[in-house]
C-alpha atoms as a PDB file:
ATOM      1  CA  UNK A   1     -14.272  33.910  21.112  1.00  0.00           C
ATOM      2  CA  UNK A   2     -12.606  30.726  22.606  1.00  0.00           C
ATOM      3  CA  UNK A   3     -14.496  28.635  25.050  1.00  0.00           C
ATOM      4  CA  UNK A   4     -11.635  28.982  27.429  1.00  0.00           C
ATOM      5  CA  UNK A   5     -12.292  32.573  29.430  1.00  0.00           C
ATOM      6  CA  UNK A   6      -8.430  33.551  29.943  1.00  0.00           C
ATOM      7  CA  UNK A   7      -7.540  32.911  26.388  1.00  0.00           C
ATOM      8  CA  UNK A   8      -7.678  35.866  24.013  1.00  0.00           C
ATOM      9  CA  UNK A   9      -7.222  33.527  20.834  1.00  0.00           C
ATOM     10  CA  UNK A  10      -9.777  32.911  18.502  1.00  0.00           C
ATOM     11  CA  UNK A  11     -10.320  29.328  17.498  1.00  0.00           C
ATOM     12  CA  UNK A  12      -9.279  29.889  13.861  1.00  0.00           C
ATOM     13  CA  UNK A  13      -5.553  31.228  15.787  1.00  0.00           C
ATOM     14  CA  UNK A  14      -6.075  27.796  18.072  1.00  0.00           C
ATOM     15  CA  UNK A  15      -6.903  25.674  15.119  1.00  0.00           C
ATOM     16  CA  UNK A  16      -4.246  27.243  12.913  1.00  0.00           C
ATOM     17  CA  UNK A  17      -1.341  25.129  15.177  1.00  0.00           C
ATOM     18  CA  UNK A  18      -3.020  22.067  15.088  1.00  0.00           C
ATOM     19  CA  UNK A  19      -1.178  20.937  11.625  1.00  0.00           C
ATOM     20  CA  UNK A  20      -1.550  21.370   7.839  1.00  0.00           C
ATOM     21  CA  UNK A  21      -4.101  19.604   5.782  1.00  0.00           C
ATOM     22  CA  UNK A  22      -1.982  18.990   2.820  1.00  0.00           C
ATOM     23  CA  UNK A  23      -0.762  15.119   4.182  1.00  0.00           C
ATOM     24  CA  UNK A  24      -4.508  14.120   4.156  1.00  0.00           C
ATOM     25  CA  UNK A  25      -4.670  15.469   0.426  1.00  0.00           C
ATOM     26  CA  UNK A  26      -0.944  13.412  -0.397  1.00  0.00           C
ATOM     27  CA  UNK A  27      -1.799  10.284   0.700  1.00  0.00           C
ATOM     28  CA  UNK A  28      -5.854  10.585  -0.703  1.00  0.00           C
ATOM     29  CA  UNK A  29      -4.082  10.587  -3.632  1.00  0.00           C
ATOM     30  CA  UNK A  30      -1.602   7.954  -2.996  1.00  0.00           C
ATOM     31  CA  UNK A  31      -4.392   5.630  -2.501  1.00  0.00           C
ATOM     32  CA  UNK A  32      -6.371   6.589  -5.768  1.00  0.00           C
ATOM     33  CA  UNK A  33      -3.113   6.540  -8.205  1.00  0.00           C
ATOM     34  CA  UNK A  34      -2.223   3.107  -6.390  1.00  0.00           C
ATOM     35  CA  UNK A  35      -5.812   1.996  -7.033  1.00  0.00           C
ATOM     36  CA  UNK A  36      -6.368   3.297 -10.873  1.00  0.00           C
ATOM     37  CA  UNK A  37      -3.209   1.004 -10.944  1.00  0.00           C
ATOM     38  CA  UNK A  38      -4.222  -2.035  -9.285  1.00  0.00           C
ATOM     39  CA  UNK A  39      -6.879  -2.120 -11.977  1.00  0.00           C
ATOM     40  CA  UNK A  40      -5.054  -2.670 -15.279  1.00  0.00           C
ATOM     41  CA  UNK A  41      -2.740  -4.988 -12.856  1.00  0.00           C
ATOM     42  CA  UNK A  42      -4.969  -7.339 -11.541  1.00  0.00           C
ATOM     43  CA  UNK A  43      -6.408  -7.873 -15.222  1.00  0.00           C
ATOM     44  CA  UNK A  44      -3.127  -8.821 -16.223  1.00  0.00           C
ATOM     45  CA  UNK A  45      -2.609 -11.020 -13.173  1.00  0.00           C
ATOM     46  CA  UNK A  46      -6.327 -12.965 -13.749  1.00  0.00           C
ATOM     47  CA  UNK A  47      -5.631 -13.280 -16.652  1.00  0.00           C
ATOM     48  CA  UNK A  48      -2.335 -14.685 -17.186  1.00  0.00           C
ATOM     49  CA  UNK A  49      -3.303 -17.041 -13.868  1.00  0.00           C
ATOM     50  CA  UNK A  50      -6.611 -18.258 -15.983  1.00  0.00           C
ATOM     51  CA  UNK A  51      -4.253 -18.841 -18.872  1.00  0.00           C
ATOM     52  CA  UNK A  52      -2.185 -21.426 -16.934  1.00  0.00           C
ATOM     53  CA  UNK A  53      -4.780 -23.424 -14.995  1.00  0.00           C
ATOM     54  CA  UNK A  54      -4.128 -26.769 -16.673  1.00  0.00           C
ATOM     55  CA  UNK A  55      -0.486 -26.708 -17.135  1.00  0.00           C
ATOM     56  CA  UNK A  56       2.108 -28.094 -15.373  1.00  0.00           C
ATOM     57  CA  UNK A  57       4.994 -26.275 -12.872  1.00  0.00           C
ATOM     58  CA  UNK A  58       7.388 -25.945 -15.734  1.00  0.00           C
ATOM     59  CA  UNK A  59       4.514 -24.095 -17.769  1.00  0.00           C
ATOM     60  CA  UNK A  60       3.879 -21.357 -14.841  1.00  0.00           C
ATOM     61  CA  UNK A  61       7.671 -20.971 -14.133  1.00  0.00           C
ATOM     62  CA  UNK A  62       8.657 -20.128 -17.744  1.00  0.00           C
ATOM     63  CA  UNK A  63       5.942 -17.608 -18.034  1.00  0.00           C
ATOM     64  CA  UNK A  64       7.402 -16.262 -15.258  1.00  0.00           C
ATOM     65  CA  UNK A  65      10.699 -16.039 -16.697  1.00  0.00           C
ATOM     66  CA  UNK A  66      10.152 -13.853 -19.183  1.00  0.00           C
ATOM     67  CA  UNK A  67      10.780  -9.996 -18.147  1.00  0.00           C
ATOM     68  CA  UNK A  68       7.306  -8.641 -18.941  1.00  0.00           C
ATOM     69  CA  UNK A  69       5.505 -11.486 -17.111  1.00  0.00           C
ATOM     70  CA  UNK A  70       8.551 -10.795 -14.314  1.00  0.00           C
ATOM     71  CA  UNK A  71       7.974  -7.113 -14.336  1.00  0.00           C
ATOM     72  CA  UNK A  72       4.038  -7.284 -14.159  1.00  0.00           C
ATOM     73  CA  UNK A  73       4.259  -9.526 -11.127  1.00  0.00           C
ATOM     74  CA  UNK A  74       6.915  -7.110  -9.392  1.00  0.00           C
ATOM     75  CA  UNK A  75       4.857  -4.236 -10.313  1.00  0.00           C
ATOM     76  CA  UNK A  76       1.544  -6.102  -8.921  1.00  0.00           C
ATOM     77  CA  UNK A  77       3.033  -7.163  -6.046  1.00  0.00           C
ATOM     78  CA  UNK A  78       4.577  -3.981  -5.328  1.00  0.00           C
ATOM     79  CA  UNK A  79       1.381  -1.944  -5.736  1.00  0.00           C
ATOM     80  CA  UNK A  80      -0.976  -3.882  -3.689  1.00  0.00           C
ATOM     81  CA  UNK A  81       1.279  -4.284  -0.537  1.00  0.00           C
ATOM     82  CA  UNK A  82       1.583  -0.231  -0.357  1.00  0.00           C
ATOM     83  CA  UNK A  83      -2.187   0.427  -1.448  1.00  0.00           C
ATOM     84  CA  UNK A  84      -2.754  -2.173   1.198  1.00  0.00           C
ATOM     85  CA  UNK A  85      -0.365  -0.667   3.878  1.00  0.00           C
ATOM     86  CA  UNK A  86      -1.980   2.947   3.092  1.00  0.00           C
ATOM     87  CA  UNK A  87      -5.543   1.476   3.253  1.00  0.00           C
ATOM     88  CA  UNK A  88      -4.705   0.164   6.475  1.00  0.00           C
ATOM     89  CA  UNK A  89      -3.073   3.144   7.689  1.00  0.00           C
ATOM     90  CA  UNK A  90      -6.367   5.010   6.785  1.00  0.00           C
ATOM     91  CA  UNK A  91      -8.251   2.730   9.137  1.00  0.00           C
ATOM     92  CA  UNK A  92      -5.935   2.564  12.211  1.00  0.00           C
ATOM     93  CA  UNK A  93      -5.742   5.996  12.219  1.00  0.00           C
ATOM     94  CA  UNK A  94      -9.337   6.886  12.239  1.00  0.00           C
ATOM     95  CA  UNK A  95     -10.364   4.016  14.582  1.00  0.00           C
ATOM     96  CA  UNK A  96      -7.165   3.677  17.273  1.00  0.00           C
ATOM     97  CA  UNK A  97      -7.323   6.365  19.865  1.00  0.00           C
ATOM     98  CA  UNK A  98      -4.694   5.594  22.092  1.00  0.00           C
ATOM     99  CA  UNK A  99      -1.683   7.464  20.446  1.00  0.00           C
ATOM    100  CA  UNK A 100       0.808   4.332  21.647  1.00  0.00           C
ATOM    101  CA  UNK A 101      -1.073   1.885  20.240  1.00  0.00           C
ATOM    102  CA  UNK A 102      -1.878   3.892  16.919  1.00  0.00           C
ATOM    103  CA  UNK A 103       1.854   4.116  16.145  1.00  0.00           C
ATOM    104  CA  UNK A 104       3.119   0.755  16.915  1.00  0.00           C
ATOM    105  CA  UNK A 105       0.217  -0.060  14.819  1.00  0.00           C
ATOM    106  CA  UNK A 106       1.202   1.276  12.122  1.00  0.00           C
ATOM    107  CA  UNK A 107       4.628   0.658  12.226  1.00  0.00           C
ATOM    108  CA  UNK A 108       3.727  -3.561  12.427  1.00  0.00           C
ATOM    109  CA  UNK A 109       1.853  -2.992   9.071  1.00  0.00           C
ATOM    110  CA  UNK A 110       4.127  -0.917   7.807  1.00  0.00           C
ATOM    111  CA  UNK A 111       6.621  -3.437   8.708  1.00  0.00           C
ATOM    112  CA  UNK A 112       4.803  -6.042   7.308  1.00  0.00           C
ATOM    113  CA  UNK A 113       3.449  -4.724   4.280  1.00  0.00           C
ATOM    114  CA  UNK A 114       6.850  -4.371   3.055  1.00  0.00           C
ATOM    115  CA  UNK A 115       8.547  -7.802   3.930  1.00  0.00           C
ATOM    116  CA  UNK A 116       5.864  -9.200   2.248  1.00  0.00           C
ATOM    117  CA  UNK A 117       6.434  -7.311  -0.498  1.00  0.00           C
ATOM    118  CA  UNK A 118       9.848  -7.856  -0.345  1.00  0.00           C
ATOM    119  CA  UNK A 119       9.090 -11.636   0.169  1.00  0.00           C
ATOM    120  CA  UNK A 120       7.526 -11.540  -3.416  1.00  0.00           C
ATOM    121  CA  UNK A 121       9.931  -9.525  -5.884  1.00  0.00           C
ATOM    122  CA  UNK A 122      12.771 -11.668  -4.111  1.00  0.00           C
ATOM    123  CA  UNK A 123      10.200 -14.603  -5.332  1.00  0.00           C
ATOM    124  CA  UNK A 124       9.615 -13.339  -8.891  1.00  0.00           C
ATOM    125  CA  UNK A 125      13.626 -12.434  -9.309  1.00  0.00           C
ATOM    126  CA  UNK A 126      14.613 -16.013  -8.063  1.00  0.00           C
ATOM    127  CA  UNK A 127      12.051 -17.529  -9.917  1.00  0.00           C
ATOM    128  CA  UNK A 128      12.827 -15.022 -12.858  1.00  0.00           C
ATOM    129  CA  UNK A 129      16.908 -15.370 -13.198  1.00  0.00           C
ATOM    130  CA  UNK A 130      16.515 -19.876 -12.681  1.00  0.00           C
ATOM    131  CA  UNK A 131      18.032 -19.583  -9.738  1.00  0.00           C
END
């Protein structure tokens, strides 16, 4: 029975209102689709980076312009800010125990994590459309 002597309930009925397990499951797999993703991403971003080590500003900028290159880079940016932001939520949840904290926490990175992201498609489209 329950630790507690005037309690009937048994602690599966006092675990049972505690919350359901199937956010933990969502965002484990949030992290691993985001990171199977990262993968081919990066590659592309190393790569194309690599490619344009010597040339000049004019070089970089009209492989930018071009709407795969454009696209990539969205999609890489993207990605890594919101595997990033769930990564970090990951952490700050396990490791912050005061409840206040823990939220505003995670709201700055949330916060963050997305005008940075933000910050770089605005970036690629300005860069992408001449402007």
């Amino acid at each position: 029975m329950a630790s507690n002597s005037k309690t009937l309930r048994s602690p599966l009925q006092i675990a049972r209102g505690l919350g359901s397990a199937k956010h933990g499951t969502e965002h484990w797999w949030h992290q691993r689709v985001t990171a199977i993703a990262l993968v081919p991403l990066t590659i592309w971003f190393v790569f194309g980076v690599i490619r344009h080590l010597g040339a000049d500003h004019a070089a970089f900028v009209a492989w930018l312009q071009s709407p795969f290159s454009a696209l990539m880079m969205v999609l890489t940016a993207v990605v890594t800010f919101h595997h990033a932001q769930a990564g970090l939520q990951v952490v700050i949840e396990d490791y912050v125990h005061n409840e206040m904290a823990k939220i505003l926490s995670i709201l700055a990175v949330k916060a963050l994590c997305f005008v940075l992201g933000a910050a770089c498609v605005i970036a690629v489209l300005k860069i992408s459309f001449g402007a």
